[in-house]
Every structure is written in structure tokens, then in C-alpha cells.
Protein backbone atom coordinates (compact mmCIF):
# COMPACT_ATOMS: atom_id res chain seq x y z
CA UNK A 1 76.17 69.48 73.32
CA UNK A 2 72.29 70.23 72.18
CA UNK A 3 70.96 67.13 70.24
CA UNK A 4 69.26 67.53 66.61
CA UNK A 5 65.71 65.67 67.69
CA UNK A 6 63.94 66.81 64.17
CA UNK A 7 64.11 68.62 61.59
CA UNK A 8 62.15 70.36 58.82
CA UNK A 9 62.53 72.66 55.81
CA UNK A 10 58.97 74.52 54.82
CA UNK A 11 60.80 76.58 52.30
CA UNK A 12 62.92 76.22 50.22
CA UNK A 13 63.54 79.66 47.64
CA UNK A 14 66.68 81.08 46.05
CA UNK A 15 68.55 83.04 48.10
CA UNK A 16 68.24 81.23 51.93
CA UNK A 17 66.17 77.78 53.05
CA UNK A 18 63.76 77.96 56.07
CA UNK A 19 64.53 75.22 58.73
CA UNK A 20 62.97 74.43 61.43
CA UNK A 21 64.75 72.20 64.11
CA UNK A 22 63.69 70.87 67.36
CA UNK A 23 66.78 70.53 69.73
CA UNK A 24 67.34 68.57 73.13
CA UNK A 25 69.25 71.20 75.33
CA UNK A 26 71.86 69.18 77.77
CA UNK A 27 69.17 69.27 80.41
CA UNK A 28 66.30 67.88 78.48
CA UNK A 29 64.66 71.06 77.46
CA UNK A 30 63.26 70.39 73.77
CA UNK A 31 63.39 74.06 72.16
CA UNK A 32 62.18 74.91 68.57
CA UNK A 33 65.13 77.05 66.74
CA UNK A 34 64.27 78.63 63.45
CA UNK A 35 67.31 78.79 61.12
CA UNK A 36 67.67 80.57 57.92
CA UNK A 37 70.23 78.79 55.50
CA UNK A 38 72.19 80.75 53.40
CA UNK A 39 75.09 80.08 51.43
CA UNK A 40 78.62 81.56 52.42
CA UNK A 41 79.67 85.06 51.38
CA UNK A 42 81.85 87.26 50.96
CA UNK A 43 82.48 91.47 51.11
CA UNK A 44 85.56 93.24 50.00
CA UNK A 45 86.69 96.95 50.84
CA UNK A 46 88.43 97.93 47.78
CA UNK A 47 90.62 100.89 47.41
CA UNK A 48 91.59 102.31 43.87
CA UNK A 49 94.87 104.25 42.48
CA UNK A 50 94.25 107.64 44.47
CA UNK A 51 93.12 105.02 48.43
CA UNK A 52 89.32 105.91 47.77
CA UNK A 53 87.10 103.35 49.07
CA UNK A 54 84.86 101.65 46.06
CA UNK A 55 81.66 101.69 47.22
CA UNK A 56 77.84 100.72 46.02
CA UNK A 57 75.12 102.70 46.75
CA UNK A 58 71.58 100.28 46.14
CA UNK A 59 67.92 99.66 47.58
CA UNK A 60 67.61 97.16 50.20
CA UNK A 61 63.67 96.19 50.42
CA UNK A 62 63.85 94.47 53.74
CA UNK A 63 65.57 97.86 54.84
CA UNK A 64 63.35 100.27 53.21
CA UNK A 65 66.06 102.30 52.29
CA UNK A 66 68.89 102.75 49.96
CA UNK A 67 72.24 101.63 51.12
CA UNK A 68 75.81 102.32 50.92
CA UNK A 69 77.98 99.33 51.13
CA UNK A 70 81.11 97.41 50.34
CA UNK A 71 80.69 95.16 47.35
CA UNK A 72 79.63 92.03 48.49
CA UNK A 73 77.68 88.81 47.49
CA UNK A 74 77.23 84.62 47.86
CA UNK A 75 79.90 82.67 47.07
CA UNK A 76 78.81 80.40 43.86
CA UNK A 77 78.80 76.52 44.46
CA UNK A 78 82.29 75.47 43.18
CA UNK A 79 83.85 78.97 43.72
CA UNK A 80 86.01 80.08 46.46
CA UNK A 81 85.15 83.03 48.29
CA UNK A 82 88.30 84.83 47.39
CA UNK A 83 87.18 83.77 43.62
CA UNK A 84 84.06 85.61 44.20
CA UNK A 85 85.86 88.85 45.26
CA UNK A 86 86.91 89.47 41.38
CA UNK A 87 83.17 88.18 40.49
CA UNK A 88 81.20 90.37 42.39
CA UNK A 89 83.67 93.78 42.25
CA UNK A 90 83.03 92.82 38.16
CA UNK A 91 79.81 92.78 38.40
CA UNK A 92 78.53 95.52 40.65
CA UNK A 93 81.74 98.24 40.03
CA UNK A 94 83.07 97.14 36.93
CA UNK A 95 86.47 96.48 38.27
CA UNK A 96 88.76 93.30 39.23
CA UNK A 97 92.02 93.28 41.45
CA UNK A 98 95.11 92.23 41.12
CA UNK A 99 96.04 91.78 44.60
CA UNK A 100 93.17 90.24 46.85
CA UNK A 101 94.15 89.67 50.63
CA UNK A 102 92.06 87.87 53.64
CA UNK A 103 91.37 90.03 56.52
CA UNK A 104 88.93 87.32 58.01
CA UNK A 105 85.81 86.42 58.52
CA UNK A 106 82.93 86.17 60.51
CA UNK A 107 78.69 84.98 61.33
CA UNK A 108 76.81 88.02 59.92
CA UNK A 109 73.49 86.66 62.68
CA UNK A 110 74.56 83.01 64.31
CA UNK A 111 71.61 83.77 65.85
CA UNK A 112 69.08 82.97 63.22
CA UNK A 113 71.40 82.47 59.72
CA UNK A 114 74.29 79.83 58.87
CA UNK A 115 75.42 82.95 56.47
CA UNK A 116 79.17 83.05 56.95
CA UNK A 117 80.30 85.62 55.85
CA UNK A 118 84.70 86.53 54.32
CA UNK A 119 86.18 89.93 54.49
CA UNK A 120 88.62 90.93 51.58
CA UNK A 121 90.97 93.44 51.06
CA UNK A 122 91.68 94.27 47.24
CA UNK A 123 94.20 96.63 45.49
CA UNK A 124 95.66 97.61 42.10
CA UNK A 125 92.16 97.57 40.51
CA UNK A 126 91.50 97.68 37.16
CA UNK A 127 88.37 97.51 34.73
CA UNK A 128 86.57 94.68 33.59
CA UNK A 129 82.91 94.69 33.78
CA UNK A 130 80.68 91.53 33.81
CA UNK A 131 76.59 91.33 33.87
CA UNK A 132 75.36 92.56 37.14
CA UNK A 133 72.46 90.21 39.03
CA UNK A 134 68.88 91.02 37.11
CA UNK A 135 67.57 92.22 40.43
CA UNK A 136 70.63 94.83 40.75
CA UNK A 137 70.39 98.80 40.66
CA UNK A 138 74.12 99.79 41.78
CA UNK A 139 75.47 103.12 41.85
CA UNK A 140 79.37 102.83 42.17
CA UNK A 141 80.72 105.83 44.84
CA UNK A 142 84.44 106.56 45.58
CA UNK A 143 85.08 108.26 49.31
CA UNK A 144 87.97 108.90 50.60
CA UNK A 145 89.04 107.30 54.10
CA UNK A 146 88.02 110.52 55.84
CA UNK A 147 84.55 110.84 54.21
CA UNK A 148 83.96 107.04 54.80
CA UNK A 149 85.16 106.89 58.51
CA UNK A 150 82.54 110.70 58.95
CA UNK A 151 79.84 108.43 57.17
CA UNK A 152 80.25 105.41 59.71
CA UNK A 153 80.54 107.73 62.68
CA UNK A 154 77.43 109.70 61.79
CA UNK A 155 75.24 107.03 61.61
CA UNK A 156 75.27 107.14 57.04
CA UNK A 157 76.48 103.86 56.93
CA UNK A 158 74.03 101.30 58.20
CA UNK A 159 75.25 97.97 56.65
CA UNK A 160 76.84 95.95 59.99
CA UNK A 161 79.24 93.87 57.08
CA UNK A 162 80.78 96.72 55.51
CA UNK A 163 81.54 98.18 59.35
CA UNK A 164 82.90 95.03 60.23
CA UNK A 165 85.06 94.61 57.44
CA UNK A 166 86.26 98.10 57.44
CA UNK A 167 87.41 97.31 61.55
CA UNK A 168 88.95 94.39 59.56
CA UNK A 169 91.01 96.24 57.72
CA UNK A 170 91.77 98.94 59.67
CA UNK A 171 94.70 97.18 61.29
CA UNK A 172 96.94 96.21 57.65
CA UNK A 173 95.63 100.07 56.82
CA UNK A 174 96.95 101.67 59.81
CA UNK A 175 100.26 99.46 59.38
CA UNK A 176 101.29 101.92 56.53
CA UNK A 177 100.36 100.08 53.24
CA UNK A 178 97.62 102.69 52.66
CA UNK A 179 97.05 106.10 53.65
């Protein structure tokens, strides 16, 4: 197993931490790895009454672009990540769920980030709104399986977490409990 030789952290902000390690590799090899620490997360692909995905559409500066997505966010210190699900679908949809259910989990980069990242599954939504992040511009969309799944496959959707969740939850949708 690689050993921890030294370590640094030249910045520190509010979203991720910089860290710097220098690491003995099992034959003696001292590399520098740069690690970005982030807290866990979570995403959630959230169907309403009539099976439409919930979706937000927002800018994402590092990408340049404007984004379609699943809801998703950080997990708050002292909250659980299925905790968050309600938090976050409150706060950028202006829904909540009644039933939320694990599909799994997964690194978003374990080659670079710590961010790990929980996949959620949430039904029999309702609305309650809550104050969106001050740095927030979310447009709420509703597709239906069909549009979302022609989006994906034609290169729309962009966003590697709200793919991978979908392939999450394309298994307990497939099963029958959603058309």
C-alpha cells in the first residue's frame, strides 16, 4: 500500500481544499498527487405524478455552458445524504418527497477529488420550497423518460452524475414501478 510521506494544503476555499501529498509507491517511487477535497454529495432523479423526470437547467462556469441536470448538491456537516435529497429538491425545484430510495453511489473523479458522490431515487413529490444557494440561477424542466433518454443519447445531456444515476435507476425503473 502507497505510504503518505507529506502533506500540504495551499488552499483552503468553500466549496473543495487543495492538497498536495507526496506518496512512497510500494517500490520506492516518491510521486506528488494533487487532490481536491470535497465534501460528500448527493444527486436524485426525481419523477413527479404524471413519471416526468424533474430536472434543472443552470450555468456551469467551469463548463462554459448551461446545463441540464438532476438536482444535486453537498451533503451539509451533520446531515445525511438521504437528508439532503429533500434539502436540495426544496431548494432548487421547490418540491420534497415522500418516498426517497438508495440506488447507490459512486467517486464522481477518484482520480483527482475525494467527492463521493449518492444516487437517489424520489417519488410522490410534493411542494415545499426553501431559499435556493445565493450563487443559484435554476430553471426547473419536466421530460418525460423518452425525451430524457433522446437527450442523453444525442449528446444534450453532458453532466456524467445525472447519466450515472439515471443507469442507476434504470434497473428498479425497468422492474415495473415506473413507466
Amino acid at each position: 500500500m502507497p505510504e503518505v510521506v507529506s502533506s500540504s494544503r495551499p488552499f483552503q476555499g468553500k466549496i473543495v481544499s487543495i492538497r498536495i501529498d507526496e506518496v512512497r509507491l510500494e517500490d520506492g517511487h516518491v510521486i506528488r498527487q494533487e487532490v481536491v477535497e470535497h465534501r460528500e454529495s448527493m444527486t436524485v432523479i426525481a419523477l413527479d405524478a404524471e413519471e416526468r423526470i424533474i430536472l434543472v437547467r443552470q450555468y456551469r462556469h467551469p463548463a462554459g455552458a448551461e446545463l441540464l441536470e438532476t438536482p444535486a448538491g453537498s451533503v451539509d456537516p451533520g446531515e445525511t445524504a438521504e437528508e439532503a435529497v429533500n434539502r436540495e429538491l426544496a431548494e432548487e425545484t421547490g418540491l420534497k418527497a415522500r418516498e426517497v430510495l438508495s440506488l447507490g453511489s459512486f467517486y464522481l473523479a477518484p482520480g483527482w477529488t475525494t467527492e463521493h458522490m449518492h444516487v437517489y431515487l424520489a417519488r410522490d413529490l410534493y411542494e415545499e420550497t426553501a431559499e435556493a444557494d445565493e450563487d443559484e440561477r435554476i430553471e426547473v424542466v419536466r421530460l418525460s423518460r423518452s425525451e430524457w433518454e433522446a437527450k442523453i443519447h444525442g449528446g444534450e445531456i453532458r453532466d456524467s452524475k445525472s447519466i450515472a444515476a439515471w443507469h442507476l435507476a434504470l434497473p428498479y425503473l425497468n422492474a415495473g414501478h415506473a413507466s
